[in-house]
Every structure is written in structure tokens, then in C-alpha cells.
Protein backbone atom coordinates (compact mmCIF):
# COMPACT_ATOMS: atom_id res chain seq x y z
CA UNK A 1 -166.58 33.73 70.21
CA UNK A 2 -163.56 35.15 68.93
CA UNK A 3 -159.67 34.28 69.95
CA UNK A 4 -159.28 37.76 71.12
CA UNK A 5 -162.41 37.90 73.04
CA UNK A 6 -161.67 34.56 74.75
CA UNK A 7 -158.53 35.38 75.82
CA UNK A 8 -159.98 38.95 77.41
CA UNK A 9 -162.22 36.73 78.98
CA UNK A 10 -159.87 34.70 80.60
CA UNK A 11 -157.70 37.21 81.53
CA UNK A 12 -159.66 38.61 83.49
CA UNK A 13 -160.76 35.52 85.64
CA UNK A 14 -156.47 35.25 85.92
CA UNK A 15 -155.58 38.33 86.64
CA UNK A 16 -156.44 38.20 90.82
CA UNK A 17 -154.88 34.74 91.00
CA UNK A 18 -151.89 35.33 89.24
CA UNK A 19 -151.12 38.54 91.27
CA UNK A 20 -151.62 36.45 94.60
CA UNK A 21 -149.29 33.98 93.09
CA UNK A 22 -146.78 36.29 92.02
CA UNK A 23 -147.03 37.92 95.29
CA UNK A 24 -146.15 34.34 97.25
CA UNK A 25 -143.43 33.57 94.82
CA UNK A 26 -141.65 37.16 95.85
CA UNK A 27 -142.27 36.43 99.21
CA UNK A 28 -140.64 33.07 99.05
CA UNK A 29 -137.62 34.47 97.45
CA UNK A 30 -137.08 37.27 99.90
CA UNK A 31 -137.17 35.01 102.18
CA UNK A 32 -134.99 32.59 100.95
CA UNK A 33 -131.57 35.10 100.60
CA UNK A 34 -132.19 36.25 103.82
CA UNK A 35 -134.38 39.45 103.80
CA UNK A 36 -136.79 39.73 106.88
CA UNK A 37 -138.04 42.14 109.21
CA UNK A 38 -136.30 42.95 112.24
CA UNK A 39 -137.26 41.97 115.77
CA UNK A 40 -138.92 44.00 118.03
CA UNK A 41 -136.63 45.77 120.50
CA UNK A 42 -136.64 43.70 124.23
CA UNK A 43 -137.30 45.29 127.61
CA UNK A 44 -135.83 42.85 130.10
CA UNK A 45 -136.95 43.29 134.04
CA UNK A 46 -134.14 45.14 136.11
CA UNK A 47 -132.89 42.23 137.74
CA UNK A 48 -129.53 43.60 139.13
CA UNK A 49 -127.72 46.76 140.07
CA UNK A 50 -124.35 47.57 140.21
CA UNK A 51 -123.10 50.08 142.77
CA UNK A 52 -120.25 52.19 142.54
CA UNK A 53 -117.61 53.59 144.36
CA UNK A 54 -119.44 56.90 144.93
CA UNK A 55 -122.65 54.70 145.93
CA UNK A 56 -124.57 55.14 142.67
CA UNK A 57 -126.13 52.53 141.77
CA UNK A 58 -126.91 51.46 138.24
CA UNK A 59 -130.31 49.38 137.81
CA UNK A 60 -129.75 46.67 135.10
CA UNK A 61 -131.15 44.39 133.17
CA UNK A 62 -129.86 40.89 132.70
CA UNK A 63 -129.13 39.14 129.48
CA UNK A 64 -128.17 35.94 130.21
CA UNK A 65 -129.65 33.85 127.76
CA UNK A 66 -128.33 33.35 123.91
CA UNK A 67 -130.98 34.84 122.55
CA UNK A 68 -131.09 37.49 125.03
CA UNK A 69 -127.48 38.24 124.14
CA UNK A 70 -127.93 38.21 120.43
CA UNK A 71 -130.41 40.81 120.59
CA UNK A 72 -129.18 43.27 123.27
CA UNK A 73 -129.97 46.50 122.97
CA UNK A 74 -130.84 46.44 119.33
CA UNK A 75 -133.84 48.61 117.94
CA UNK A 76 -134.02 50.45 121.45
CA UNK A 77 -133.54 54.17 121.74
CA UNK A 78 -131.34 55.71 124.54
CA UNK A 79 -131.01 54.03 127.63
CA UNK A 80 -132.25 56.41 130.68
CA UNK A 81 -129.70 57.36 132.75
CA UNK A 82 -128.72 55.13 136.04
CA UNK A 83 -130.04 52.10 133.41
CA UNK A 84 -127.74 49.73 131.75
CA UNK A 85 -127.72 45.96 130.39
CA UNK A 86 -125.16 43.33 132.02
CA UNK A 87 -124.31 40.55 129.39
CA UNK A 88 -122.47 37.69 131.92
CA UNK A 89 -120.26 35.37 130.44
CA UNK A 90 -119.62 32.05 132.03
CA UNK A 91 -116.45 30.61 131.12
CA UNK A 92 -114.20 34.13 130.59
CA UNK A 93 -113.71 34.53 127.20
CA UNK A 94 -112.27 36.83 124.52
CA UNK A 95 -115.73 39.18 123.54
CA UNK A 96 -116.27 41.03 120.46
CA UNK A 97 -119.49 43.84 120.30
CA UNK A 98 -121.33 45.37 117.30
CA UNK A 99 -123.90 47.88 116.82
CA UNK A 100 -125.92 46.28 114.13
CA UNK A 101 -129.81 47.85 114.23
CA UNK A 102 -128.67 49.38 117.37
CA UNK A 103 -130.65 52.92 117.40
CA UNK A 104 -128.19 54.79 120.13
CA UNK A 105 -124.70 55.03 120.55
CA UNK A 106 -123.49 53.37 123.53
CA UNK A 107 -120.84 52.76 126.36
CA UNK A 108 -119.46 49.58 126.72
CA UNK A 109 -117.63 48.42 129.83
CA UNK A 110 -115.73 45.36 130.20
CA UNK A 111 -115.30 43.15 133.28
CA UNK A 112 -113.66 40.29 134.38
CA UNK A 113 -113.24 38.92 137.90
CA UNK A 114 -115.18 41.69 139.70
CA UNK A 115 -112.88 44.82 137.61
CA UNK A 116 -113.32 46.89 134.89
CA UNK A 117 -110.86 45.60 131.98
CA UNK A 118 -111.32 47.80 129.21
CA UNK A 119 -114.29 50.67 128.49
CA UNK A 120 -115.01 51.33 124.70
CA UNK A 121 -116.47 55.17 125.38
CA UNK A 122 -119.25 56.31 122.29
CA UNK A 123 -119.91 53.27 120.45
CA UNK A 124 -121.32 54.85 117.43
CA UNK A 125 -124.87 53.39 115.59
CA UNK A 126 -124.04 51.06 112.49
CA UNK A 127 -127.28 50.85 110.53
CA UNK A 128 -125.47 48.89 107.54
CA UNK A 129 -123.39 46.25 107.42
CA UNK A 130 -120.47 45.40 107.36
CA UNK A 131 -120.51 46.72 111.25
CA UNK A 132 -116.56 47.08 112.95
CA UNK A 133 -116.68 44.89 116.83
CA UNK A 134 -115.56 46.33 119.87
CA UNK A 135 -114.02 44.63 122.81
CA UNK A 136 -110.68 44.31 124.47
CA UNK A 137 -107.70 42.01 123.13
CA UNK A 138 -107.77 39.88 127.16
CA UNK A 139 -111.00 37.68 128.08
CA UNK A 140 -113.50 38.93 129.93
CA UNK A 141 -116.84 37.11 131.61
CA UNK A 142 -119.33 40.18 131.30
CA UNK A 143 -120.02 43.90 129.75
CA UNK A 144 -122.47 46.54 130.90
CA UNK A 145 -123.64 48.49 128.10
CA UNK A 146 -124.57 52.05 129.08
CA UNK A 147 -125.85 55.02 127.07
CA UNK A 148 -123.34 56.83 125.89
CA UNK A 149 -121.51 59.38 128.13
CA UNK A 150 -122.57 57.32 131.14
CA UNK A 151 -119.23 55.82 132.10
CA UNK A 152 -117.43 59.39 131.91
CA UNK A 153 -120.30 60.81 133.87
CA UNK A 154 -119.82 58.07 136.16
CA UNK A 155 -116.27 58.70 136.43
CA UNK A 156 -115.97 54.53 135.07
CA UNK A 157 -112.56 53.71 135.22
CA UNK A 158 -110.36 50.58 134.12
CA UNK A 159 -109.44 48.93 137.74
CA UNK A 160 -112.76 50.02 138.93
CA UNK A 161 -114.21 47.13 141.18
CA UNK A 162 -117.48 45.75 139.94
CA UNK A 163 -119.80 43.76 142.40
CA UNK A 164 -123.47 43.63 140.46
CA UNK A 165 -125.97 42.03 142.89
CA UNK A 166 -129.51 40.67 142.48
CA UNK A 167 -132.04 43.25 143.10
CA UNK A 168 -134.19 41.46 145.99
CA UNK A 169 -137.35 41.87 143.55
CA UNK A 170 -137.29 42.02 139.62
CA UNK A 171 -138.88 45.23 138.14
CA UNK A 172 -140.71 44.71 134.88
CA UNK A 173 -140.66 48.27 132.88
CA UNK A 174 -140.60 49.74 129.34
CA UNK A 175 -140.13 53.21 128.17
């Protein structure tokens, strides 16, 4: 058998294991600078409400876990309206918010000791980073993140008083 013939020959058993191979190896270095697919967005039971002034009430979910709190509100479409997250913060401190792979702008109130501090109206999308934060210069031990126009619809105001109860009975939901 000829050189050439030989080689045809065994380029053709090689040619299915060296595209698997090549296919792991690009894998592996994706994987190792960082490039991965995003979570899935998470739908946390309404666990709380907040009641205003007026005596609406605002259903909410609670993040109150890390990994809760790292991923928010990202990859979900607009919140429905009377429906907000409440990120608690035990001790006070200074907080800082970004929009990273967050689909829909949103309104983000700050509170500390039972009042408003500081509302950051419109948060727009950032679907590429480097993302800017939002937050207010004082400390503050929680934000409720509504969609956006909510806290002007609301008439949300800094020195508003914020008392967010349990809800007697979780309600598990999604979209």
C-alpha cells in the first residue's frame, strides 16, 4: 500500500476522534477565562408585602439569601404591577446595584430603619459590561426593586415609612 493511501486511510479512522477532541479542548478553554451560560431567571414565592400609605399593598418576594441576592431579578422580564423583590440587609450597610443580564429597567427603593432613604427612578438594562451601580451615598439594610414607573405611580417618596410584613402563607408563582 502506498504512503498516500495509508495516510487516507488513517485519516479517515481520525477524523471523528479528533473533532470530539478538538471540541473538549475548546470547551475547556471557554471555560477556563470565564465564558459560561447564564442562569436561569428565579421566581421566588411572595413571601411579604409591603403596604403603603394609601393601603396598596405590594406582594414581594424575598431574597434573603447570597445567592438569592446575587441573582435578583436578572434574566426576568417586567415585573407585574403591585409585584416587587425586597433584598434585606442585616447589619445596615452602604449598597451598591447593577443591572447586569437584567432584561427590564427597574425602580429601586432604598430603606433603612422602616423609611425610604433614597429611590433611583428608571434603572436602565446594561446587557454589557462594564455596568455603572446605583445606590445612595448613607447605609441602608434593604431595597425593593420595582418595575419601572412603579414608585412614581405609587407616589414612593423619600421619608415614606416602610413596614413589609410576612404574608401569613407563601405563594409560589411564575409568569
Amino acid at each position: 500500500m502506498s504512503c498516500r493511501a495509508l495516510c487516507l486511510q488513517w485519516g479517515k479512522r481520525l477524523r471523528l476522534p479528533l473533532f470530539w477532541a478538538g471540541l473538549a479542548v475548546g470547551l475547556i478553554a471557554l471555560s477556563s477565562i470565564g465564558v459560561r451560560a447564564e442562569p436561569p431567571p428565579q421566581y421566588l414565592p411572595l413571601e411579604a408585602q409591603w403596604c403603603l400609605e394609601s393601603g396598596t399593598c405590594l406582594l414581594l418576594e424575598v431574597a434573603d439569601k447570597a445567592e438569592e441576592q446575587r441573582l435578583g431579578l436578572m434574566q426576568r422580564h417586567a415585573l407585574p404591577s403591585g409585584q416587587g423583590m425586597w433584598f434585606p440587609f442585616q447589619p445596615a450597610r452602604r449598597l451598591r446595584f447593577w443591572m447586569h443580564n437584567t432584561l427590564a429597567a427597574l425602580d429601586m427603593v432604598f430603606v433603612d430603619q422602616g423609611r425610604v432613604i433614597a429611590i433611583e427612578a428608571a434603572v436602565p438594562v446594561c446587557p454589557h459590561l462594564p455596568c455603572p451601580s446605583y445606590g445612595p451615598k448613607l447605609p441602608a439594610d434593604g431595597v425593593v426593586e420595582l418595575a419601572a414607573g412603579e414608585a412614581a405611580r405609587l407616589s414612593i417618596k423619600v421619608g415614606d415609612v416602610v413596614q413589609i410584613q410576612p404574608l401569613p402563607k407563601p405563594v409560589d408563582w411564575q409568569p
